[in-house]
N, C-alpha and C. Protein backbone atom coordinates (compact mmCIF):
# COMPACT_ATOMS: atom_id res chain seq x y z
N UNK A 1 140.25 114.23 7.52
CA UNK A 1 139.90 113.02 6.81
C UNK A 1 139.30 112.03 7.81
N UNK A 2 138.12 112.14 8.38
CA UNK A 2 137.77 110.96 9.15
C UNK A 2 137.69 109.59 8.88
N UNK A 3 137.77 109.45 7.97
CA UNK A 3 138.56 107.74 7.43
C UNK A 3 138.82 107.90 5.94
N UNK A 4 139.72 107.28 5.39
CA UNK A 4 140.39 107.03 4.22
C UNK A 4 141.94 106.83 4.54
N UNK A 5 142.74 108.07 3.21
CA UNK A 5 143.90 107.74 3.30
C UNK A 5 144.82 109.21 4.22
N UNK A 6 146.10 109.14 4.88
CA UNK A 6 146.61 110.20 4.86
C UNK A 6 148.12 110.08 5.32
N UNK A 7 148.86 110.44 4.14
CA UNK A 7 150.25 110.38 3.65
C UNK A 7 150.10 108.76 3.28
N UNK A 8 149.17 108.86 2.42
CA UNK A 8 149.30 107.36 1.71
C UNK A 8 149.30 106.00 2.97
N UNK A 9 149.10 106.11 4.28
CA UNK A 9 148.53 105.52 5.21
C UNK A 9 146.95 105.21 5.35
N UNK A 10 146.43 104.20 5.44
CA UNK A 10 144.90 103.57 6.14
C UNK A 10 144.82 104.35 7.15
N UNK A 11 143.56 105.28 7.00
CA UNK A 11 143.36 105.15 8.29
C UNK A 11 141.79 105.01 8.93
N UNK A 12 141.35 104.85 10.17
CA UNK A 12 140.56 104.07 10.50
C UNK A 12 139.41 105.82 11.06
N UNK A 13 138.54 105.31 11.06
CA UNK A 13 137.15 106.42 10.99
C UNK A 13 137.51 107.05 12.36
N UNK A 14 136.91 108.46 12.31
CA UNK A 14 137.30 109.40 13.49
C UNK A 14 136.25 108.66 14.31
N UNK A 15 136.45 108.76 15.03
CA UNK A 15 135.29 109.06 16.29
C UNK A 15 134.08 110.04 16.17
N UNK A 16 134.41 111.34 15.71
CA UNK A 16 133.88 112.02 15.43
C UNK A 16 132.45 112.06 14.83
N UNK A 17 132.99 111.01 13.77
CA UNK A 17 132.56 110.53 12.51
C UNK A 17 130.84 110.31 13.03
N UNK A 18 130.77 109.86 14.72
CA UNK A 18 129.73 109.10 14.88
C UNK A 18 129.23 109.75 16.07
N UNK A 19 130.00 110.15 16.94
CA UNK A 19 129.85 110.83 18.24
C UNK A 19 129.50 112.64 18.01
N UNK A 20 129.82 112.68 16.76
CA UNK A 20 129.47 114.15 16.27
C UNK A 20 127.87 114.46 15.82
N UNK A 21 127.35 113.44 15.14
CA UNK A 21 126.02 113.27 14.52
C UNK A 21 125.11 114.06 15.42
N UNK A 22 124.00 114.34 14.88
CA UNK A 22 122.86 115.17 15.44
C UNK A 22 122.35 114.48 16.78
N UNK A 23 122.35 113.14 16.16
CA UNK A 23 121.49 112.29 16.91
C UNK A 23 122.33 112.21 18.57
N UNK A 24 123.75 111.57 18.05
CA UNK A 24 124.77 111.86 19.13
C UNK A 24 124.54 112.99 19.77
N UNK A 25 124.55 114.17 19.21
CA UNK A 25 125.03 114.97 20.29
C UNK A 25 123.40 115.75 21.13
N UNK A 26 122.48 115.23 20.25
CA UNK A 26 121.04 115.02 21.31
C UNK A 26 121.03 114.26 22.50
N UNK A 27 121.62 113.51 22.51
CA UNK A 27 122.07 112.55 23.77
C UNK A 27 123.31 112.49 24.86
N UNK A 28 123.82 113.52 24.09
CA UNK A 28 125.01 113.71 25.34
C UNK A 28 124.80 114.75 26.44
N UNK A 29 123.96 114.45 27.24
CA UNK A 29 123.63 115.05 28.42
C UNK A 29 124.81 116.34 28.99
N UNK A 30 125.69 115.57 28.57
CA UNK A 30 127.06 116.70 29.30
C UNK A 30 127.48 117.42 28.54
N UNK A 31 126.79 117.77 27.11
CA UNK A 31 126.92 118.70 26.55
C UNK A 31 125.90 119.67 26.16
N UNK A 32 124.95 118.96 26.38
CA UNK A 32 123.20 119.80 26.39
C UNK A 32 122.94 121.09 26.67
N UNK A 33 123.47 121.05 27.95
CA UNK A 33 123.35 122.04 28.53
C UNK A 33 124.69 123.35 28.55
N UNK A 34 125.78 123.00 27.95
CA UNK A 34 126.61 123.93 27.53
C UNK A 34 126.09 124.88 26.66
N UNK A 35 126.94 125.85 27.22
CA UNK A 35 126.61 127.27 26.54
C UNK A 35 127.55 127.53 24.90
N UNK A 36 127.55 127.87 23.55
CA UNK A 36 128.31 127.73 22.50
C UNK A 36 128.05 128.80 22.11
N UNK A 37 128.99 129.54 21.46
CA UNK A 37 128.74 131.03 20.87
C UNK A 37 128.14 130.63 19.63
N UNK A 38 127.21 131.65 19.43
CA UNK A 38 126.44 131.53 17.92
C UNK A 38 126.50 133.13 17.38
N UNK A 39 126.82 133.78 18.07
CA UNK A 39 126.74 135.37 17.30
C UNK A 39 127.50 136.44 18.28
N UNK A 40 127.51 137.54 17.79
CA UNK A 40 127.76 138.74 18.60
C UNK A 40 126.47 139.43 18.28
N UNK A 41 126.61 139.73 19.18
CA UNK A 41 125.55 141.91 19.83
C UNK A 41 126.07 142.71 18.84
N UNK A 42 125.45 143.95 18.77
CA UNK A 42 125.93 145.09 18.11
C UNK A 42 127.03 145.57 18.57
N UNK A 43 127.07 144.86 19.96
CA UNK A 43 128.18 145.71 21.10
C UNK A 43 129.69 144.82 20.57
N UNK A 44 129.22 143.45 20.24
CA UNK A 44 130.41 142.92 19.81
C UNK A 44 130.71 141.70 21.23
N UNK A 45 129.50 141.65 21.80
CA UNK A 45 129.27 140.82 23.14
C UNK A 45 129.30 139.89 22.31
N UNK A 46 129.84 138.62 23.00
CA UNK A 46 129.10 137.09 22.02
C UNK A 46 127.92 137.07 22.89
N UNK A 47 127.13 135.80 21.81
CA UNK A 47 126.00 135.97 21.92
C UNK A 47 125.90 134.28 22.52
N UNK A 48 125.37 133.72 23.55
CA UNK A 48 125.41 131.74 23.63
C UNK A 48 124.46 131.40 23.56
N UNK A 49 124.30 129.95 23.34
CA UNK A 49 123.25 129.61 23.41
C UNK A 49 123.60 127.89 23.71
N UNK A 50 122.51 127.70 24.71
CA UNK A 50 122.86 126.05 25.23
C UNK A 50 122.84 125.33 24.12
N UNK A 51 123.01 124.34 24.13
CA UNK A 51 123.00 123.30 22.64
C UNK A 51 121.83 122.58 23.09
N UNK A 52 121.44 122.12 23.62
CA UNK A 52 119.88 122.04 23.17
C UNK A 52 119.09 122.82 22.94
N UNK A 53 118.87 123.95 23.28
CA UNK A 53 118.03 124.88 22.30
C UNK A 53 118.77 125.08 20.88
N UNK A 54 119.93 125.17 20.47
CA UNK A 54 120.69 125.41 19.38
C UNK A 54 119.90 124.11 18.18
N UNK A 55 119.60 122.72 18.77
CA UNK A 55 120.08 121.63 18.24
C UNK A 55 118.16 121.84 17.81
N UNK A 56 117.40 122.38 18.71
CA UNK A 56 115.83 122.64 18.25
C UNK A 56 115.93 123.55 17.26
N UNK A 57 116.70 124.77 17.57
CA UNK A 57 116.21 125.65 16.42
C UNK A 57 116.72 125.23 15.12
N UNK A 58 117.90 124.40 15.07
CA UNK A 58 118.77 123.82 13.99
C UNK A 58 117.82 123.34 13.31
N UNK A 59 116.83 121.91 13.80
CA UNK A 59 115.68 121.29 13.09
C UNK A 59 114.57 122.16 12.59
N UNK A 60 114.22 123.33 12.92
CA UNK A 60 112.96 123.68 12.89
C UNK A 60 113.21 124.94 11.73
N UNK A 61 114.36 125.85 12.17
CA UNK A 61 114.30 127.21 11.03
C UNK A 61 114.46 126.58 10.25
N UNK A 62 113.68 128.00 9.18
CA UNK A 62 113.87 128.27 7.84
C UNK A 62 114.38 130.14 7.45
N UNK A 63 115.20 130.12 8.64
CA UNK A 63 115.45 131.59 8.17
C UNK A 63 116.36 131.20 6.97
N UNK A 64 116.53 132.78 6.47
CA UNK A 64 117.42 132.85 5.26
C UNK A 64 119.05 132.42 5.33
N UNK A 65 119.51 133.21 6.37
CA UNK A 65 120.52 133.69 6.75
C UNK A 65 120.52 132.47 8.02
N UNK A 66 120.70 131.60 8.20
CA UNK A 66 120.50 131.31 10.25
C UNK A 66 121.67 131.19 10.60
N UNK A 67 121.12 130.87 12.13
CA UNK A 67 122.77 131.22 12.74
C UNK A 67 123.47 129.93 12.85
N UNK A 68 124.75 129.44 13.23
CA UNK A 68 125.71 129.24 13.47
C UNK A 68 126.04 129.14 14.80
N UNK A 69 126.31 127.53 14.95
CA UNK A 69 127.56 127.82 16.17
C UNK A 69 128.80 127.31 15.58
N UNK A 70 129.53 128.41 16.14
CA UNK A 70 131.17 128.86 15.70
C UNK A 70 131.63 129.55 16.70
N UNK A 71 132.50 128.35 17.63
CA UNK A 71 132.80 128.38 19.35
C UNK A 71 134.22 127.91 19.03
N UNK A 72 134.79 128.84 19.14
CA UNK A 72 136.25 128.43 19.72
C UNK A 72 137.03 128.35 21.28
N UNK A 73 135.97 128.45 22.17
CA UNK A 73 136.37 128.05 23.26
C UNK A 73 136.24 126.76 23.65
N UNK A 74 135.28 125.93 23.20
CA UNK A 74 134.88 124.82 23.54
C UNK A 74 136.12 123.96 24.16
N UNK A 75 137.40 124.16 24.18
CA UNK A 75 138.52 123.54 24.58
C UNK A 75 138.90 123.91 26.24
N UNK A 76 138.05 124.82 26.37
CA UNK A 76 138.03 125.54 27.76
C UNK A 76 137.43 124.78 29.03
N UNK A 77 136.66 123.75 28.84
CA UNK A 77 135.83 122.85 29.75
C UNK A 77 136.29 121.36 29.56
N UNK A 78 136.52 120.88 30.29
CA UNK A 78 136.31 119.51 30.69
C UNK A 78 135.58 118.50 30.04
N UNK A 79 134.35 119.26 29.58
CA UNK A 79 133.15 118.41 29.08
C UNK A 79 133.11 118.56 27.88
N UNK A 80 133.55 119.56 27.31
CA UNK A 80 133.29 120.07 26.09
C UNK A 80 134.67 119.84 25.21
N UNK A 81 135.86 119.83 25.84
CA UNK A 81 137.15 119.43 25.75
C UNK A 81 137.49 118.08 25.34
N UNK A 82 136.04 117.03 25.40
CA UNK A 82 136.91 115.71 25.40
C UNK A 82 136.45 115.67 24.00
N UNK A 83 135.81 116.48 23.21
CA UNK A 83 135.80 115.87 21.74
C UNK A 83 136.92 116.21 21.06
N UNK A 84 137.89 116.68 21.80
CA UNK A 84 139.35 117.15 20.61
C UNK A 84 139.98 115.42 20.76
N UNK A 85 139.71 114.64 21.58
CA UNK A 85 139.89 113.08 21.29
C UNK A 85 139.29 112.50 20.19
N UNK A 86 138.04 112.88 19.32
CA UNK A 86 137.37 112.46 18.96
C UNK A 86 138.15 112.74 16.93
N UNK A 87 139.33 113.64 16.83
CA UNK A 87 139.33 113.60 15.83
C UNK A 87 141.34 113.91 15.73
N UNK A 88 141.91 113.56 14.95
CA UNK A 88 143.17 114.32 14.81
C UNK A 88 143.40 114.94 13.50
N UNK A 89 144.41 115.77 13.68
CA UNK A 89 144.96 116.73 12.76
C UNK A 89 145.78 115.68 11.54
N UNK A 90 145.61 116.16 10.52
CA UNK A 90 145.80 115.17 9.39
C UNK A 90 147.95 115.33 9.20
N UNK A 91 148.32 114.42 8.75
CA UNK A 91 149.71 114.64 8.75
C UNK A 91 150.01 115.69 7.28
N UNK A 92 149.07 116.00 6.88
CA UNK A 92 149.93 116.82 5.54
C UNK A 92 149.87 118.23 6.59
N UNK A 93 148.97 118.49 7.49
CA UNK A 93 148.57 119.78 8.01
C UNK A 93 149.55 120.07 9.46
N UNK A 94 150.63 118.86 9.65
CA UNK A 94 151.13 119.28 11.03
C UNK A 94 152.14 120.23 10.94
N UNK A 95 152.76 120.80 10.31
CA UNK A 95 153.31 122.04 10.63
C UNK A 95 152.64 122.87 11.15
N UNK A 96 152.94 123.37 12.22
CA UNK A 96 151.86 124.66 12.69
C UNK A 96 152.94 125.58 13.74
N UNK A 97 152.87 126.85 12.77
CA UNK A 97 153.83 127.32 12.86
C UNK A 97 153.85 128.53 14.48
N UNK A 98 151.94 128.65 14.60
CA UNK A 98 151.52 129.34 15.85
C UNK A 98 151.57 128.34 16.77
N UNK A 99 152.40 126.99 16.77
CA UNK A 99 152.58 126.46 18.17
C UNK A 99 153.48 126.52 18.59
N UNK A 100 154.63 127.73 18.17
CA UNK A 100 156.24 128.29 18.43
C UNK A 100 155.71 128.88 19.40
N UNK A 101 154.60 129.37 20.08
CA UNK A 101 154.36 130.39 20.49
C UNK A 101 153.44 130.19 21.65
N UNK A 102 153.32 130.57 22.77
CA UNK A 102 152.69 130.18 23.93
C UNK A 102 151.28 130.06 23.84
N UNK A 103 150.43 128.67 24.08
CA UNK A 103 149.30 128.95 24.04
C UNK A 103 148.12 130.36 24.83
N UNK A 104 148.82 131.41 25.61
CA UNK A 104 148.27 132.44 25.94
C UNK A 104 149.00 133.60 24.50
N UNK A 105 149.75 133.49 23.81
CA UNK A 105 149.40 134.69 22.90
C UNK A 105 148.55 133.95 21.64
N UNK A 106 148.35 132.86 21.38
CA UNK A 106 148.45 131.71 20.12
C UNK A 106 146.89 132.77 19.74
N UNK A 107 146.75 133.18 18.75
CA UNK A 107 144.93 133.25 18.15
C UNK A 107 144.43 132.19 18.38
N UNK A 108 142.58 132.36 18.34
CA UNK A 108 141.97 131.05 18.44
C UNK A 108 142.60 130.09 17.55
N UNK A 109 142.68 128.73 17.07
CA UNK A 109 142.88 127.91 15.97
C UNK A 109 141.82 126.68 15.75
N UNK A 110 141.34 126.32 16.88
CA UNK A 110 140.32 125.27 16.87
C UNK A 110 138.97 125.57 17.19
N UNK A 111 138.24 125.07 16.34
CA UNK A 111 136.97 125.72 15.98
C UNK A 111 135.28 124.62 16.16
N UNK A 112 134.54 124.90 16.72
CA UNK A 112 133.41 123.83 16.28
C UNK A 112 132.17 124.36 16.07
N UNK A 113 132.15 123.84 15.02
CA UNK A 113 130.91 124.76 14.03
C UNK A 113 129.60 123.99 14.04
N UNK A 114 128.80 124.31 14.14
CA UNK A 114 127.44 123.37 13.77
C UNK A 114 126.39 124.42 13.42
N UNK A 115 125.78 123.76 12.07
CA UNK A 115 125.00 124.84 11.61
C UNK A 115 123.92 124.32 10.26
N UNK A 116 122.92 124.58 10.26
CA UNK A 116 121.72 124.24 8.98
C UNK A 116 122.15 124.60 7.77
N UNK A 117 121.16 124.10 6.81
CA UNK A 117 121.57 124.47 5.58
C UNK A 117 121.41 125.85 5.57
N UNK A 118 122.07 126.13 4.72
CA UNK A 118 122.15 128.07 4.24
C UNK A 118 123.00 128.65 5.32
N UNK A 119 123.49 128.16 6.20
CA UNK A 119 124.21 128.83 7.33
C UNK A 119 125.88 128.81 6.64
N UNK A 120 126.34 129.65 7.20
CA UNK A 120 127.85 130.03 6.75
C UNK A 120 127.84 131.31 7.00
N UNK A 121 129.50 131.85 6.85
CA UNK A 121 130.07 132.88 6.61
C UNK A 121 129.87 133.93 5.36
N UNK A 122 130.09 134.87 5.70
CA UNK A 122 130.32 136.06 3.93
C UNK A 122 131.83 136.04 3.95
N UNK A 123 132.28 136.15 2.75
CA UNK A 123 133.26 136.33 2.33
C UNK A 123 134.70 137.51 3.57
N UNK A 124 135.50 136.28 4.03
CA UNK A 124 136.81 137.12 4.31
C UNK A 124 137.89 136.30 4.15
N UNK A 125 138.88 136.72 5.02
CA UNK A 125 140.12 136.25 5.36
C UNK A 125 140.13 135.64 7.05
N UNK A 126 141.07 135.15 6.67
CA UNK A 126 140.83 134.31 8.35
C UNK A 126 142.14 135.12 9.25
N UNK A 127 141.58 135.67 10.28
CA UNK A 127 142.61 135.95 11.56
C UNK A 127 144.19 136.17 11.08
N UNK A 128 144.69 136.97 10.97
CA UNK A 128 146.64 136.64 10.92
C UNK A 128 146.55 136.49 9.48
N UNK A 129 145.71 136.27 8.47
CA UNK A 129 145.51 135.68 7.15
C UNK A 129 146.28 133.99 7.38
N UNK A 130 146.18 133.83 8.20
CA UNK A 130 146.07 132.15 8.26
C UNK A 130 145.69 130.84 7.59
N UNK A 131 146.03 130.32 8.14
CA UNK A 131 145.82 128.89 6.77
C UNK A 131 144.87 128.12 7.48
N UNK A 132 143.77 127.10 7.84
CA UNK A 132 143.08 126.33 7.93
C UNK A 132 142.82 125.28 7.27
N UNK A 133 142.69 124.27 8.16
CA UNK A 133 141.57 122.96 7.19
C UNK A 133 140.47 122.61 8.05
N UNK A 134 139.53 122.28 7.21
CA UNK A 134 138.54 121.73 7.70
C UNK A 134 138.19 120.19 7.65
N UNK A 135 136.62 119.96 8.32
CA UNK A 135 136.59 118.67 7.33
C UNK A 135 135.14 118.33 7.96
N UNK A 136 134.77 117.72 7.42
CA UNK A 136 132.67 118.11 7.64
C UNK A 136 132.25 116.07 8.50
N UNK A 137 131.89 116.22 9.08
CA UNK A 137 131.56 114.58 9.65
C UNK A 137 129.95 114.55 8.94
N UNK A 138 129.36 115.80 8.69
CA UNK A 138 127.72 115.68 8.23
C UNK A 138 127.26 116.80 7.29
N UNK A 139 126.79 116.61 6.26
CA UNK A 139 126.10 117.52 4.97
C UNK A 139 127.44 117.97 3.80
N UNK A 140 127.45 119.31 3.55
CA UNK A 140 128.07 119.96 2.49
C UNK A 140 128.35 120.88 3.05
N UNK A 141 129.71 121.73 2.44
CA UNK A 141 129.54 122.65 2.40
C UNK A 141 130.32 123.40 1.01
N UNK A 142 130.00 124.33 0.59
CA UNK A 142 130.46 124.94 -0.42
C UNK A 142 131.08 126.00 -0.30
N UNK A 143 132.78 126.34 -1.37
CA UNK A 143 133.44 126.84 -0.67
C UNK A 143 133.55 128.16 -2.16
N UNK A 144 133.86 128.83 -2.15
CA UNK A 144 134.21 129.72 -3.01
C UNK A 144 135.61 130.92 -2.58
N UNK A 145 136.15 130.74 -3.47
CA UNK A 145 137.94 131.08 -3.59
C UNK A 145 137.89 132.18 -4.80
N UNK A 146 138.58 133.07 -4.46
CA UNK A 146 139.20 134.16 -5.08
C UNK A 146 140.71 134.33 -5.45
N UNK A 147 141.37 134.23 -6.76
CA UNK A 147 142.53 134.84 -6.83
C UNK A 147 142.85 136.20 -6.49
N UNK A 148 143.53 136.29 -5.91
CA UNK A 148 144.47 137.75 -5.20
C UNK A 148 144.02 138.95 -5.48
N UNK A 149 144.28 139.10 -7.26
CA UNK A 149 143.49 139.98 -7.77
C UNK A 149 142.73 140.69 -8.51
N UNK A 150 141.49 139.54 -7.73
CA UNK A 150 140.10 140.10 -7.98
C UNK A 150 140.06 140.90 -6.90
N UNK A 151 139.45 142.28 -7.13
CA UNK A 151 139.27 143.55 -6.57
C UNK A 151 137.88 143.30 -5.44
N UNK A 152 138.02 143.36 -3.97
CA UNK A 152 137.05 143.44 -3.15
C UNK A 152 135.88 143.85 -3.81
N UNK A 153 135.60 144.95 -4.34
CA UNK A 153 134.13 144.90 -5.17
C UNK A 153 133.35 144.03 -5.06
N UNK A 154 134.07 142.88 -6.34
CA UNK A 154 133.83 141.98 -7.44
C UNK A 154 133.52 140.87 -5.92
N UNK A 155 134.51 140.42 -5.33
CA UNK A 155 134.49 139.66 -3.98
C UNK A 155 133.25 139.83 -2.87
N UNK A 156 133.20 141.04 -2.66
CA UNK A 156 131.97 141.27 -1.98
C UNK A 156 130.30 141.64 -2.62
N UNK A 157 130.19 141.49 -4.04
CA UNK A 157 129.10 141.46 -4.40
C UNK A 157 128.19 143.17 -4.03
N UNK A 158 129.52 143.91 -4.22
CA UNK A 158 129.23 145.52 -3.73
C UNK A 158 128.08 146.10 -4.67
N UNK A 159 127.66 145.66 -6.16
CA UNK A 159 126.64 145.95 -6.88
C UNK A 159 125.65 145.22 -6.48
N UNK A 160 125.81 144.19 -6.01
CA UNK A 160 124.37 143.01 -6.44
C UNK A 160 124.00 143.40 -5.01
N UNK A 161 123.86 144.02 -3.50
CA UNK A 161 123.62 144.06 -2.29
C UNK A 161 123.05 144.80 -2.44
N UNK A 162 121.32 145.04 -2.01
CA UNK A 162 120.23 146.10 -1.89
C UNK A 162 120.90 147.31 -0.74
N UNK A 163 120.73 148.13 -0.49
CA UNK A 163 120.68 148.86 0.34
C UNK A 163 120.14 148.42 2.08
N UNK A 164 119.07 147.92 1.58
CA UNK A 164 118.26 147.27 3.18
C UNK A 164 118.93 146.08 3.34
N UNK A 165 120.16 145.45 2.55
CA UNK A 165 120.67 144.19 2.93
C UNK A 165 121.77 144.03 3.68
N UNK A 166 122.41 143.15 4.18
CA UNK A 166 123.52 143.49 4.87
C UNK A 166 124.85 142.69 3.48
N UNK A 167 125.96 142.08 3.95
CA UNK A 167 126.67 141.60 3.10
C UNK A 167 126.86 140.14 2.82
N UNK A 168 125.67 139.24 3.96
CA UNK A 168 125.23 137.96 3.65
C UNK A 168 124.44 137.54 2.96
């Protein structure tokens, strides 16, 4: 919630809110040049890419499908580390039950995504089948939910996918 209410408390706009923007993060020199995962290889290598080239191709494609950065290391650097200041975890969401557990076995949990329109995920489950929240500082995104059981088929769109297509 970067500003409104939470547990019926005021609260005052993330940081995020402003230091996250396109424009912002065109100008943060000390992050420009960081490397952010945007894909894997066939091999299952990630794939990086500096954020200023990321933040050009962001403006300019029109692929169908484009890519994504979706970096969960970003907590790993110094530089890249100081935007976990920039936002906190909402109080309905603080139970967290993988922080019983040493941050060297913990799965990833914190995530930073930046990505064009039409960019997203295909349909899964998250890690551990885990719980998440999100929360967007810029555009839309649209979410689509399945009860239990609806049959993968029906979920993955196993009729409507050409042959030459993949499952995005």
């Amino acid at each position: 919630i970067p500003a409104g209410y939470d547990g019926g408390q005021a609260t005052t706009p993330w940081p995020a809110k402003e230091k996250w923007q396109l424009e912002a993060l065109e100008n943060n020199n000390t992050l420009l040049n960081r490397l952010f995962k945007c894909g894997e290889d066939d091999d299952g290598k990630n794939i990086k890419i500096k954020l200023k080239h990321f933040l050009k191709y962001l403006r300019d494609n029109t692929d169908d499908s484009p890519l994504y950065i979706f970096d969960s290391a970003f907590a790993d650097d110094r530089y890249a580390a100081r935007i976990l200041t920039d936002y906190r975890v909402p109080s309905y969401f603080k139970d967290d039950l993988f922080g019983l557990v040493s941050e060297s076995r913990r799965p990833p949990y914190r995530w930073f995504l930046i990505g064009p329109e039409r960019s997203g995920s295909c349909v899964h489950i998250d890690p551990l089948a885990t719980s998440a929240w999100n929360t967007l500082v810029s555009g839309q995104k649209r979410w689509v939910i399945f009860p239990p059981h609806v049959s993968k088929d029906i979920v993955k769109g196993k009729g409507l996918v050409r042959k030459d297509e993949d499952d995005e």
